[in-house]
Protein backbone atom coordinates (compact mmCIF):
# COMPACT_ATOMS: atom_id res chain seq x y z
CA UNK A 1 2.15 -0.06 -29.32
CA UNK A 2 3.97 3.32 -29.90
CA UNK A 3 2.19 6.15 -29.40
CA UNK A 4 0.66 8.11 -32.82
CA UNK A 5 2.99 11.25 -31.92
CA UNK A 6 6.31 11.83 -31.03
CA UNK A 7 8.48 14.79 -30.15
CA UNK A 8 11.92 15.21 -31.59
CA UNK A 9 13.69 17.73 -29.17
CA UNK A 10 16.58 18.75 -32.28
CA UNK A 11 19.26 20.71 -30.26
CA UNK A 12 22.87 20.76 -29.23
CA UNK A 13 23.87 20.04 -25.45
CA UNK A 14 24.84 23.06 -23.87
CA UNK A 15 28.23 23.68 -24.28
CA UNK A 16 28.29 23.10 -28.14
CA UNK A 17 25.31 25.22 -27.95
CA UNK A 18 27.59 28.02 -26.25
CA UNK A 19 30.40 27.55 -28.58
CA UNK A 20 28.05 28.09 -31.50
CA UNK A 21 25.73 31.02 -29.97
CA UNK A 22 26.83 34.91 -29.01
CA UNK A 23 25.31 34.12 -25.40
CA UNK A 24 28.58 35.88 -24.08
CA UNK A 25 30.71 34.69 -21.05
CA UNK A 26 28.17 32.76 -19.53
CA UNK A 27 26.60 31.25 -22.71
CA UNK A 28 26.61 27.91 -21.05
CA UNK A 29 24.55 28.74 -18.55
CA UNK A 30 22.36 30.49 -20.68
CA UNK A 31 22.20 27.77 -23.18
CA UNK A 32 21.25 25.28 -19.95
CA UNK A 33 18.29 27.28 -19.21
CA UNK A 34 16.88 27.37 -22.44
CA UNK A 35 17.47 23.37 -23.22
CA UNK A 36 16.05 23.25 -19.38
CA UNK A 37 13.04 25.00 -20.09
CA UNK A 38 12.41 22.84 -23.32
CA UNK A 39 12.62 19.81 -21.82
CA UNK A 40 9.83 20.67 -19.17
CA UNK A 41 7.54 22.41 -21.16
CA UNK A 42 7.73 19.13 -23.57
CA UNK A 43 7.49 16.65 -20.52
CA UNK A 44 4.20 18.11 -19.68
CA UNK A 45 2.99 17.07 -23.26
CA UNK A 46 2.42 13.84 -22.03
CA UNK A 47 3.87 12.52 -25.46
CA UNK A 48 7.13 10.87 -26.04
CA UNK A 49 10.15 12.88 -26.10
CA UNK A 50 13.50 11.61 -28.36
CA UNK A 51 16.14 13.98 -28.22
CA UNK A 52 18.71 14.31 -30.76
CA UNK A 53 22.42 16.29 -30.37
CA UNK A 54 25.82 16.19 -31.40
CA UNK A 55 26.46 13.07 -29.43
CA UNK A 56 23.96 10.85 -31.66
CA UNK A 57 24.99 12.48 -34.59
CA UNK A 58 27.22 11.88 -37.94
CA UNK A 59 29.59 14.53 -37.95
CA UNK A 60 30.32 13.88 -41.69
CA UNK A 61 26.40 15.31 -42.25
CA UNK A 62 25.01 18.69 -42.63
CA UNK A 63 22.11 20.43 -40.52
CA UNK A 64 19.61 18.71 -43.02
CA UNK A 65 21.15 15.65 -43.10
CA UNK A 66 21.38 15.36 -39.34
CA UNK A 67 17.62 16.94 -38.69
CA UNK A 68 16.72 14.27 -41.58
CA UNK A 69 18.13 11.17 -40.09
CA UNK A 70 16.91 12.35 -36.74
CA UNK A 71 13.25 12.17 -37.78
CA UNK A 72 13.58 8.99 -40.09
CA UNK A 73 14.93 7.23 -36.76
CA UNK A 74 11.55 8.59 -35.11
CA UNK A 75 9.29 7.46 -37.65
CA UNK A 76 11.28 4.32 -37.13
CA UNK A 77 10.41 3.42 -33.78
CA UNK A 78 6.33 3.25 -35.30
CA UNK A 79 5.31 7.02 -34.64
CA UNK A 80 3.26 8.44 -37.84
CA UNK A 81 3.49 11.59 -36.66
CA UNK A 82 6.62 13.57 -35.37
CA UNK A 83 6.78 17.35 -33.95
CA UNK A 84 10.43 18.88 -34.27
CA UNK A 85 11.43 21.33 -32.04
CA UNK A 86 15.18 23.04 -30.75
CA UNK A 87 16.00 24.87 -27.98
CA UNK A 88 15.66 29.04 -28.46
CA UNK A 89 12.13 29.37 -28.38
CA UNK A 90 11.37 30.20 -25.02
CA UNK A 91 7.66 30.87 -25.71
CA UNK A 92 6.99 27.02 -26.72
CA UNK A 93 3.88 26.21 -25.07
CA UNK A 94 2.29 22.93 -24.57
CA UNK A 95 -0.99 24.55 -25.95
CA UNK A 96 1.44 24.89 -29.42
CA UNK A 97 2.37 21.07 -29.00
CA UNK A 98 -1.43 20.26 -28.46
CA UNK A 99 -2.72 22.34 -31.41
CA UNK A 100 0.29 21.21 -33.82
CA UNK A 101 -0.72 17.11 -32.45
CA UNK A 102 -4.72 18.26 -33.30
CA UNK A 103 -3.12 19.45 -36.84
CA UNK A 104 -1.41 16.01 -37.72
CA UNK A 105 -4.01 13.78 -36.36
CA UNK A 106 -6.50 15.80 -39.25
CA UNK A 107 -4.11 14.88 -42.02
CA UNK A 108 -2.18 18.74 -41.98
CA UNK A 109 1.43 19.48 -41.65
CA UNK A 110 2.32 21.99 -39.01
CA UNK A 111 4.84 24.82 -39.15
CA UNK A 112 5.49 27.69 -36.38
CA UNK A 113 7.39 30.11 -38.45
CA UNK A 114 9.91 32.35 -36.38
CA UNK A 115 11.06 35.76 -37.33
CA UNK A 116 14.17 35.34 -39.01
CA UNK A 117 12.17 33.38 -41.83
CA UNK A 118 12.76 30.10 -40.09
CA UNK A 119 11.20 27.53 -37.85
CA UNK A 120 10.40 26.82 -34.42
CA UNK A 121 8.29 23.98 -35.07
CA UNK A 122 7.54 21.63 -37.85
CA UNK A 123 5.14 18.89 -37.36
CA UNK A 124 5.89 16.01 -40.09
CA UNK A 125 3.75 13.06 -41.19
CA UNK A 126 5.57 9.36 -41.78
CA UNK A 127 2.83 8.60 -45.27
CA UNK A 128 4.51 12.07 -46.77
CA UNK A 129 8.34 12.63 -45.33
CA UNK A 130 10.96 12.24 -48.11
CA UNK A 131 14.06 12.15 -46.46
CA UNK A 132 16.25 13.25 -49.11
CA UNK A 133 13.75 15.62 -50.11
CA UNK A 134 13.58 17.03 -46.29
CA UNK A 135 17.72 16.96 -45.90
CA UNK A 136 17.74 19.20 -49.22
CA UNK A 137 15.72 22.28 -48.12
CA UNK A 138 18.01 25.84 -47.47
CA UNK A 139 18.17 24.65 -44.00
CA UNK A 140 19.66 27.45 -41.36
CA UNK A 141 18.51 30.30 -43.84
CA UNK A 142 15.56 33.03 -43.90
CA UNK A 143 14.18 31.07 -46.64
CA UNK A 144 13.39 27.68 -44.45
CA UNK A 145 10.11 28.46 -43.57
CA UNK A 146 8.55 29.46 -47.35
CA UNK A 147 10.46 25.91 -48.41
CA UNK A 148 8.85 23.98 -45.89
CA UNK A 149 4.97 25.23 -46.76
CA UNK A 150 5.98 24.75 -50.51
CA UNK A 151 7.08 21.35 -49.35
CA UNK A 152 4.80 20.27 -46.92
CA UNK A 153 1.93 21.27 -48.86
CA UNK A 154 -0.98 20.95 -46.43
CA UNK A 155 0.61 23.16 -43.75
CA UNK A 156 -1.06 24.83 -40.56
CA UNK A 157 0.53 27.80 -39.39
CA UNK A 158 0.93 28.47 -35.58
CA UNK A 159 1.67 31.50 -34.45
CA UNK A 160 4.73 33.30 -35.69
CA UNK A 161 7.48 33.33 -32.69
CA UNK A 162 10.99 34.63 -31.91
CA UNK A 163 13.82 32.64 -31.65
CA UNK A 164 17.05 33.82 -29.70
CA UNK A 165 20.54 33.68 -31.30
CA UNK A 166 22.64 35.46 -28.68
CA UNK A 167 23.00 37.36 -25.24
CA UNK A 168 22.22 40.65 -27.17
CA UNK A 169 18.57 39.22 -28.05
CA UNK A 170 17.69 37.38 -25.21
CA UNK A 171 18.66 41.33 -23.19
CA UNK A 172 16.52 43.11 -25.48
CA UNK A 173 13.53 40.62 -24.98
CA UNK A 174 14.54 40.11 -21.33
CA UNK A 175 11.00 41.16 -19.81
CA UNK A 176 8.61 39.47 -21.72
CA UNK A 177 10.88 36.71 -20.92
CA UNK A 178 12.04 36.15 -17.16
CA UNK A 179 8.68 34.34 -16.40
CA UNK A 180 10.21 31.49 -18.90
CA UNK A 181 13.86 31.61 -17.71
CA UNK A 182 13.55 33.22 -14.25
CA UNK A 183 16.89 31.55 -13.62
CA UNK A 184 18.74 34.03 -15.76
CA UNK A 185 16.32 37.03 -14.82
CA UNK A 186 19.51 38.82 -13.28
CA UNK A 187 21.52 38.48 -16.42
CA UNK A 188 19.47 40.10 -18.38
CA UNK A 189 19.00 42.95 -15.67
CA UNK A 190 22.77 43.56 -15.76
CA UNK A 191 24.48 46.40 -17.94
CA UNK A 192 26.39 44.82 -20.55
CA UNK A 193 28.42 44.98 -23.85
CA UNK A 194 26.16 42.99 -25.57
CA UNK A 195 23.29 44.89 -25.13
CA UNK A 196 23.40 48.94 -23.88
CA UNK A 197 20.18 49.92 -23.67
CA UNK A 198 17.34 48.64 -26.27
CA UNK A 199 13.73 49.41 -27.19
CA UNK A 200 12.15 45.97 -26.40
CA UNK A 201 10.93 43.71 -28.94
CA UNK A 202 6.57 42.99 -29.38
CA UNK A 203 5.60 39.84 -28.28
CA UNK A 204 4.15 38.71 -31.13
CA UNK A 205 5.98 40.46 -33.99
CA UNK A 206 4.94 40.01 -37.50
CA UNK A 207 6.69 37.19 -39.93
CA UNK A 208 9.34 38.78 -42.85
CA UNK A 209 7.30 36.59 -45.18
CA UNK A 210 4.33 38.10 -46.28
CA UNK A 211 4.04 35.86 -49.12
CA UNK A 212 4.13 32.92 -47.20
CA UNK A 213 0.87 30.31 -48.74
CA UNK A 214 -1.01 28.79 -46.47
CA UNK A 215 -4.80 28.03 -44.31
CA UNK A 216 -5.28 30.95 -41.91
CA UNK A 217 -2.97 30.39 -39.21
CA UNK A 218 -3.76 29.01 -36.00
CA UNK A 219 -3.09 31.05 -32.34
């Protein structure tokens, strides 16, 4: 009997993640550590992991298409509940996966809004995902995370995140986050084009959508 919750670890292997991401001359490496630091922080879970890149994937689809079919398939293999996450969240905590599992066990949907607008986890429920309806949404825009809650309708919110785009980011952030990627701690200590010198970013910065509707969001 398959387990009530699933994770769907949505990302690209690391060198298409390096091809499509500013991570600079060593984006590959840089895009290993991150997928690296995913994968154990989701192993520890406990739950069952499916991972989904441009290897399974129909290259004739879009983002939503792909993310779409990627979480029918899970639902497909008898989960009722699937979490969603990618790779450029370092922060991703198992407490995050607990809460957002807690969340869809009660009958809620779960979102972790990032700061670009976005998402850097949706938790989805297999009596209420419309596939077509899910594929549709202004995927890889600021607006994703307002069109999921009016979506999703019952939606927690977990706590609003950053997610990291290229080198320049990850250098401006690099303190706060060497304890998750202490494999790249001496990139981010080196000068660099990418990033001169920058004020460093708060650790829990607010979310650009203010109007966002929702229950009082969870830590």
């Amino acid at each position: 009997m398959s387990a009530p919750t699933a994770i769907l670890f949505f990302s690209r292997t690391a060198s298409a993640e390096a091809r499509a991401k500013a991570f600079g001359p060593r984006g590959e490496r840089v895009a290993a550590a991150l997928i690296r630091r995913t994968e154990r922080t989701l192993a520890r879970t406990g739950l069952p992991v499916y991972r989904s890149n441009e290897r399974q994937q129909l290259h004739d689809q879009d983002f939503g298409g792909k993310l779409s079919a990627a979480v029918t398939d899970v639902f497909a293999r008898g989960h009722v509940h699937v979490i969603v996450v990618s790779n450029d969240c370092p922060r991703l905590s198992v407490a995050a996966i607990r809460r957002a599992t807690r969340a869809l066990e009660a009958g809620r949907h779960v979102i972790g809004p990032d700061t670009r607008g976005g998402a850097w986890l949706i938790g989805l429920r297999a009596d209420t995902f419309d596939p077509a309806a899910f594929a549709a949404l202004n995927w890889q825009s600021d607006a994703v995370a307002e069109e999921l809650l009016m979506h999703l309708q019952d939606c927690t919110q977990l706590t609003c995140r950053t997610d990291y785009n290229n080198f320049k980011e990850l250098r401006i952030d690099w303190y706060q986050l060497t304890p998750h990627l202490p494999t790249l701690a001496f990139l981010f200590r080196l000068p660099s084009a990418f990033a001169p010198a920058y004020a460093p970013l708060p650790s829990s910065p607010a979310c650009p959508t203010p109007e966002l509707r929702g229950p009082p969001t969870a830590p």
